[in-house]
C-alpha atoms as a PDB file:
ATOM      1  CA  UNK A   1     -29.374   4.910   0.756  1.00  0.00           C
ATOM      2  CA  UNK A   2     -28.166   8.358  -0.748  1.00  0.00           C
ATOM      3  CA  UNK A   3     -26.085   8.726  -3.819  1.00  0.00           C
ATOM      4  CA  UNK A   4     -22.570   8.884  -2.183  1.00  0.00           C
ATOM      5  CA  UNK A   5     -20.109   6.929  -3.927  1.00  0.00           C
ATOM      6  CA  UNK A   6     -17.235   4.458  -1.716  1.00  0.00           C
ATOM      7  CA  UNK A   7     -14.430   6.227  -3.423  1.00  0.00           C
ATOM      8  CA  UNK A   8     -15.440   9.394  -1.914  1.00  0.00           C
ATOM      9  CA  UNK A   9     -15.441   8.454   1.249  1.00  0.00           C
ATOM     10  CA  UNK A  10     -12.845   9.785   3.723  1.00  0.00           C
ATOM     11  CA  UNK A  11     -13.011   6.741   4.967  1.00  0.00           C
ATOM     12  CA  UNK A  12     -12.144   5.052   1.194  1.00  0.00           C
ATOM     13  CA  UNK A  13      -9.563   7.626   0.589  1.00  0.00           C
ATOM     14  CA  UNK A  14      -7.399   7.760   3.958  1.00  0.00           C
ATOM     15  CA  UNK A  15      -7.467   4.379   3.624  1.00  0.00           C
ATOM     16  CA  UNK A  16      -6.209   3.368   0.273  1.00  0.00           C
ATOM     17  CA  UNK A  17      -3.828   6.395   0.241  1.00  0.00           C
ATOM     18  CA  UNK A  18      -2.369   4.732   3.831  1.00  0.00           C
ATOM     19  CA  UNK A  19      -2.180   1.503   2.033  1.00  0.00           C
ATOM     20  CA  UNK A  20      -0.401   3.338  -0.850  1.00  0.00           C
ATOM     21  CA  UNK A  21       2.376   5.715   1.695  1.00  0.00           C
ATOM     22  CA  UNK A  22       2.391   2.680   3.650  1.00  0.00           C
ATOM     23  CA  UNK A  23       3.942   0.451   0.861  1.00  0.00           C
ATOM     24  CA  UNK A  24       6.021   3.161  -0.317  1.00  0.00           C
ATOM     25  CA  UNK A  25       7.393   3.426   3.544  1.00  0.00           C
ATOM     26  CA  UNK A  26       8.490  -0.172   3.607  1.00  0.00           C
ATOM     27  CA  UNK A  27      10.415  -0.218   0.574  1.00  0.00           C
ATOM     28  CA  UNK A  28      12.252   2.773   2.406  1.00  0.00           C
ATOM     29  CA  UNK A  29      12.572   0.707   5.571  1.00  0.00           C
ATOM     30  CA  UNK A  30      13.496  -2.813   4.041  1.00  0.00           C
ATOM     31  CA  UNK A  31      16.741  -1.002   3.093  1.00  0.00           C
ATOM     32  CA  UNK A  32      17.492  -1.409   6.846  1.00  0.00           C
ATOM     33  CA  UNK A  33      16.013  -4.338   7.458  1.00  0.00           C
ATOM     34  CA  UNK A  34      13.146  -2.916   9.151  1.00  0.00           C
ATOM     35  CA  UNK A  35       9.362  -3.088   8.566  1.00  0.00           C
ATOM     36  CA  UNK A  36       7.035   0.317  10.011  1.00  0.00           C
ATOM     37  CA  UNK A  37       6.356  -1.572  13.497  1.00  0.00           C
ATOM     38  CA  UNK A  38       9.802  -1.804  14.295  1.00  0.00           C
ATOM     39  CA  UNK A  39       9.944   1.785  13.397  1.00  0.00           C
ATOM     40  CA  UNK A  40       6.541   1.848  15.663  1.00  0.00           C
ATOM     41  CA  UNK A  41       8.425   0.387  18.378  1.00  0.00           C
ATOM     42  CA  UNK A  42      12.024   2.492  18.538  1.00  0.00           C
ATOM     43  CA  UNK A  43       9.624   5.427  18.417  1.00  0.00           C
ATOM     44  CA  UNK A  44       7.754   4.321  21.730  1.00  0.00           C
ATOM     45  CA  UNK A  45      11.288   3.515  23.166  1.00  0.00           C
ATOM     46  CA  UNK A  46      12.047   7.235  22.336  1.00  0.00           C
ATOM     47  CA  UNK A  47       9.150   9.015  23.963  1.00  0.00           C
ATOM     48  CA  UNK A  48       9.833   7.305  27.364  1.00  0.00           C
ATOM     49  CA  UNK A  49       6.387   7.026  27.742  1.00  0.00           C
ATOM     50  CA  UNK A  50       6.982   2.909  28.369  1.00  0.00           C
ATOM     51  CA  UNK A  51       9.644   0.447  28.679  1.00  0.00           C
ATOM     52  CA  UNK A  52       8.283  -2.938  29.695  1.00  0.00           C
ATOM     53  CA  UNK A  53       7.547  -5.350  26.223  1.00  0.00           C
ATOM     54  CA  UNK A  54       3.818  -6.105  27.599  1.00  0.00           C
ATOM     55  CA  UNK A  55       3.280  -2.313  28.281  1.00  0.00           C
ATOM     56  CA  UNK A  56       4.670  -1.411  24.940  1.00  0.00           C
ATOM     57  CA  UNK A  57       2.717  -4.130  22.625  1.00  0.00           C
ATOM     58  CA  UNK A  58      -1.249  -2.191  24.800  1.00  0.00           C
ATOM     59  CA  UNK A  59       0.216   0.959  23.700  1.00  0.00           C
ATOM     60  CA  UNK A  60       0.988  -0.270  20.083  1.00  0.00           C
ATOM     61  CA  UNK A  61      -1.975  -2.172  19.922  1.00  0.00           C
ATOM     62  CA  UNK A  62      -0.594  -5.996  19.143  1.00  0.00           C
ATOM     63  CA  UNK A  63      -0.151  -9.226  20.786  1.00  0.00           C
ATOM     64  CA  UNK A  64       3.039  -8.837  22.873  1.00  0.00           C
ATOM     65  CA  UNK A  65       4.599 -11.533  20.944  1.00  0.00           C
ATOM     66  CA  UNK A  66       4.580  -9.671  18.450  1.00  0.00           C
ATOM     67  CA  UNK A  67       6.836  -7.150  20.431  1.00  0.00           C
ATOM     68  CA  UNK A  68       9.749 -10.037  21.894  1.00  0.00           C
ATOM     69  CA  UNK A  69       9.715 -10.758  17.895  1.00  0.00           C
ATOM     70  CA  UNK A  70      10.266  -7.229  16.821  1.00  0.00           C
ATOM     71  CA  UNK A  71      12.672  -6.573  19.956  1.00  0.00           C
ATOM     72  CA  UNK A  72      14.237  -9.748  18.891  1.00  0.00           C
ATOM     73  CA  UNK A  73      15.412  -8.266  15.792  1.00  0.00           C
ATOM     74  CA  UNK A  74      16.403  -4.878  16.983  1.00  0.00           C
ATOM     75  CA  UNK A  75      18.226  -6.401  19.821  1.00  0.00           C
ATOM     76  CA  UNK A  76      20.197  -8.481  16.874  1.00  0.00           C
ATOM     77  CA  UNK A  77      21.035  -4.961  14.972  1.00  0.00           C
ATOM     78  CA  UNK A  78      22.017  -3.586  18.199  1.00  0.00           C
ATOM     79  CA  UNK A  79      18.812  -0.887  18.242  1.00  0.00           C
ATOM     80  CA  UNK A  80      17.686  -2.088  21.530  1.00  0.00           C
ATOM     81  CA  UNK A  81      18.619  -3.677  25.154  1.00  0.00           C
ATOM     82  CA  UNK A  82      16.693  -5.709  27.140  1.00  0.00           C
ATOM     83  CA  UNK A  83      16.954  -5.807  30.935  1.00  0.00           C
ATOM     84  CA  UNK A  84      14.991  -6.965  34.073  1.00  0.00           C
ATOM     85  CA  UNK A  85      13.373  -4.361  35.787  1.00  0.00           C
ATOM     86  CA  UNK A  86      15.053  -3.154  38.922  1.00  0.00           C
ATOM     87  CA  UNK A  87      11.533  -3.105  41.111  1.00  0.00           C
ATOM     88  CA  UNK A  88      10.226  -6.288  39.223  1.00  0.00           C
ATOM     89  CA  UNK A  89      12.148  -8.641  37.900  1.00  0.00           C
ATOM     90  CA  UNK A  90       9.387 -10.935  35.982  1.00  0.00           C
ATOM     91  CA  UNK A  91       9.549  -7.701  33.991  1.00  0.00           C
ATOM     92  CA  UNK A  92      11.563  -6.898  30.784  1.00  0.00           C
ATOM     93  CA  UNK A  93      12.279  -3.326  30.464  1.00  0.00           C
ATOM     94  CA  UNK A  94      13.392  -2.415  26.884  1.00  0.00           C
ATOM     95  CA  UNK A  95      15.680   0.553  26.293  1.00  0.00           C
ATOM     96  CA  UNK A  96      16.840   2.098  22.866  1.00  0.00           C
ATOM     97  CA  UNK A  97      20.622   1.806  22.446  1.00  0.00           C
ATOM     98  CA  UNK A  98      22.907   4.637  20.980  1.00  0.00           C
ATOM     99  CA  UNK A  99      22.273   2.724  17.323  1.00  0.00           C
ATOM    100  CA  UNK A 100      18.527   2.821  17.880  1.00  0.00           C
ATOM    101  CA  UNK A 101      18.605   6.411  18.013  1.00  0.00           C
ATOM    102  CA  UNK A 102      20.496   6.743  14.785  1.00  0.00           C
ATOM    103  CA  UNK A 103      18.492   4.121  13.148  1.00  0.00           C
ATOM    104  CA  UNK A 104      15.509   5.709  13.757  1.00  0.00           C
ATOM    105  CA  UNK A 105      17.080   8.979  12.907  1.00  0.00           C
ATOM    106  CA  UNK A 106      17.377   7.437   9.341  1.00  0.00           C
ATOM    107  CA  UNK A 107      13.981   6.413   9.492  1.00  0.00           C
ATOM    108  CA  UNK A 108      12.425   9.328  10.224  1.00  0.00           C
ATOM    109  CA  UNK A 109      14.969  11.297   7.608  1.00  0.00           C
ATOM    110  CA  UNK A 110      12.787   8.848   5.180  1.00  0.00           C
ATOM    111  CA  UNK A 111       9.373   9.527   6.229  1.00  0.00           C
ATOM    112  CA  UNK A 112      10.017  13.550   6.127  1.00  0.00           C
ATOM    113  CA  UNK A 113      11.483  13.172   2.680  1.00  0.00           C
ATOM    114  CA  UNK A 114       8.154  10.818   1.995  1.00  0.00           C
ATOM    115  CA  UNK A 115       6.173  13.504   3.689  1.00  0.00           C
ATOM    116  CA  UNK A 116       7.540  16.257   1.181  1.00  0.00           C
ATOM    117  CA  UNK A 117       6.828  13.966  -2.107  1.00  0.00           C
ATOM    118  CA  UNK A 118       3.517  14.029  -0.534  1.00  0.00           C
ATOM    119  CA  UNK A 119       2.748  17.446  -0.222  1.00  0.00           C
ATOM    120  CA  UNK A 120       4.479  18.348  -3.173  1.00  0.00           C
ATOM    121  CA  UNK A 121       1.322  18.955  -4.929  1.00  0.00           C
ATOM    122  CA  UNK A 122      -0.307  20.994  -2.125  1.00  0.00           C
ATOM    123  CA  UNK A 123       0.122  24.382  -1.228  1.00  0.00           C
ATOM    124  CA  UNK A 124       1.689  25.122   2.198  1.00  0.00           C
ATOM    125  CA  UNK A 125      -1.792  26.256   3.629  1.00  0.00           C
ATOM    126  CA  UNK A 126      -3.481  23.242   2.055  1.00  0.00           C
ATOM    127  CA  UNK A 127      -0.652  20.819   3.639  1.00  0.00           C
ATOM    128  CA  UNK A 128      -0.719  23.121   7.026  1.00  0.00           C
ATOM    129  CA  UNK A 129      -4.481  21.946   6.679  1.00  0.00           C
ATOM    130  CA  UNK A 130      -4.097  19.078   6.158  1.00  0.00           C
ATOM    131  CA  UNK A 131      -1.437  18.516   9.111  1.00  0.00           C
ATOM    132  CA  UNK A 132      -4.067  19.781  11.397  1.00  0.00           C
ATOM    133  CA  UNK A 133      -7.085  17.507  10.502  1.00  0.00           C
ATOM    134  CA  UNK A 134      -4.451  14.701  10.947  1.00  0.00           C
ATOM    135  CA  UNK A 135      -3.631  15.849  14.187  1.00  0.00           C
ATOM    136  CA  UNK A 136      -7.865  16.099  15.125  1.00  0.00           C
ATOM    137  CA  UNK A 137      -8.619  12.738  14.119  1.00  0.00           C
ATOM    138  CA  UNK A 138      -5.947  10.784  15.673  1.00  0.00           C
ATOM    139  CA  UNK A 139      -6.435  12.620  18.666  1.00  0.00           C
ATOM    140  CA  UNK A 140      -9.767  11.639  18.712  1.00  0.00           C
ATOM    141  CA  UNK A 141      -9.115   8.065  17.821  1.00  0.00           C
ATOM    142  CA  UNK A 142      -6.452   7.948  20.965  1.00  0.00           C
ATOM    143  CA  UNK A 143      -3.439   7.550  18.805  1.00  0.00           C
ATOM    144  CA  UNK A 144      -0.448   9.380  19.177  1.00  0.00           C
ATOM    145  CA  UNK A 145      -0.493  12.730  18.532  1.00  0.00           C
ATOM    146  CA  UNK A 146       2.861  14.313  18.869  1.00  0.00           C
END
């Protein structure tokens, strides 16, 4: 084996620095009652890419009970509506409600201010680099990319 360290892995690094900006992206959230998957989810709602609970929970990658429990609780706050689908009515089509849109308007308003604590102690090339390498991996990795 060669003399590379764990902590200097990218691998090491993106990961305990997502655990760290993911903690510090809760606390933001909890204020509204909200955890980062139900931010996850009113952001799917948003792109329009989906709107059925089992299509949304293969593009977010969990068990779609997961998703009735998260839509659950957004339906509650009045973030999302559930209906049948027109053409198939075994189907649950989930839409984002006028509150959704301002909720996760709030939520993203915390993740840019997040995002500028973060790169407060880049330069804007450095962060402009860093944006892009971002943008190349989750690409690659078949994540959203937007």
């Amino acid at each position: 084996m060669n003399d590379v360290k764990l902590t200097s892995t990218l691998v090491f690094r993106l990961g305990t620095l997502g655990a760290t900006v993911s903690e510090r992206f809760s606390a933001r959230l909890a204020a509204h009652g909200l955890k980062p998957k139900h931010v996850g989810l009113l952001a799917v709602l948003e792109s329009g890419v989906v709107a059925s609970q089992l299509d949304i929970a293969k593009l977010m990658n969990v068990a779609p009970s997961l998703v009735v429990s998260l839509a659950d609780q957004l339906e509650e706050q009045g973030a999302v509506r559930r209906e049948r689908d027109p053409h198939d009515r075994r189907r649950q089509v989930l839409t984002l409600t006028a509150e959704g849109r301002e909720l996760l308007a709030v939520c993203t308003e915390a993740a840019v201010e997040l995002d500028a604590e973060l790169a407060d102690v880049l330069t804007p090339k450095e962060a402009g680099m860093l944006r892009t390498a971002l943008l190349a991996l989750a690409r690659h990795n078949g994540l959203p990319a937007d």
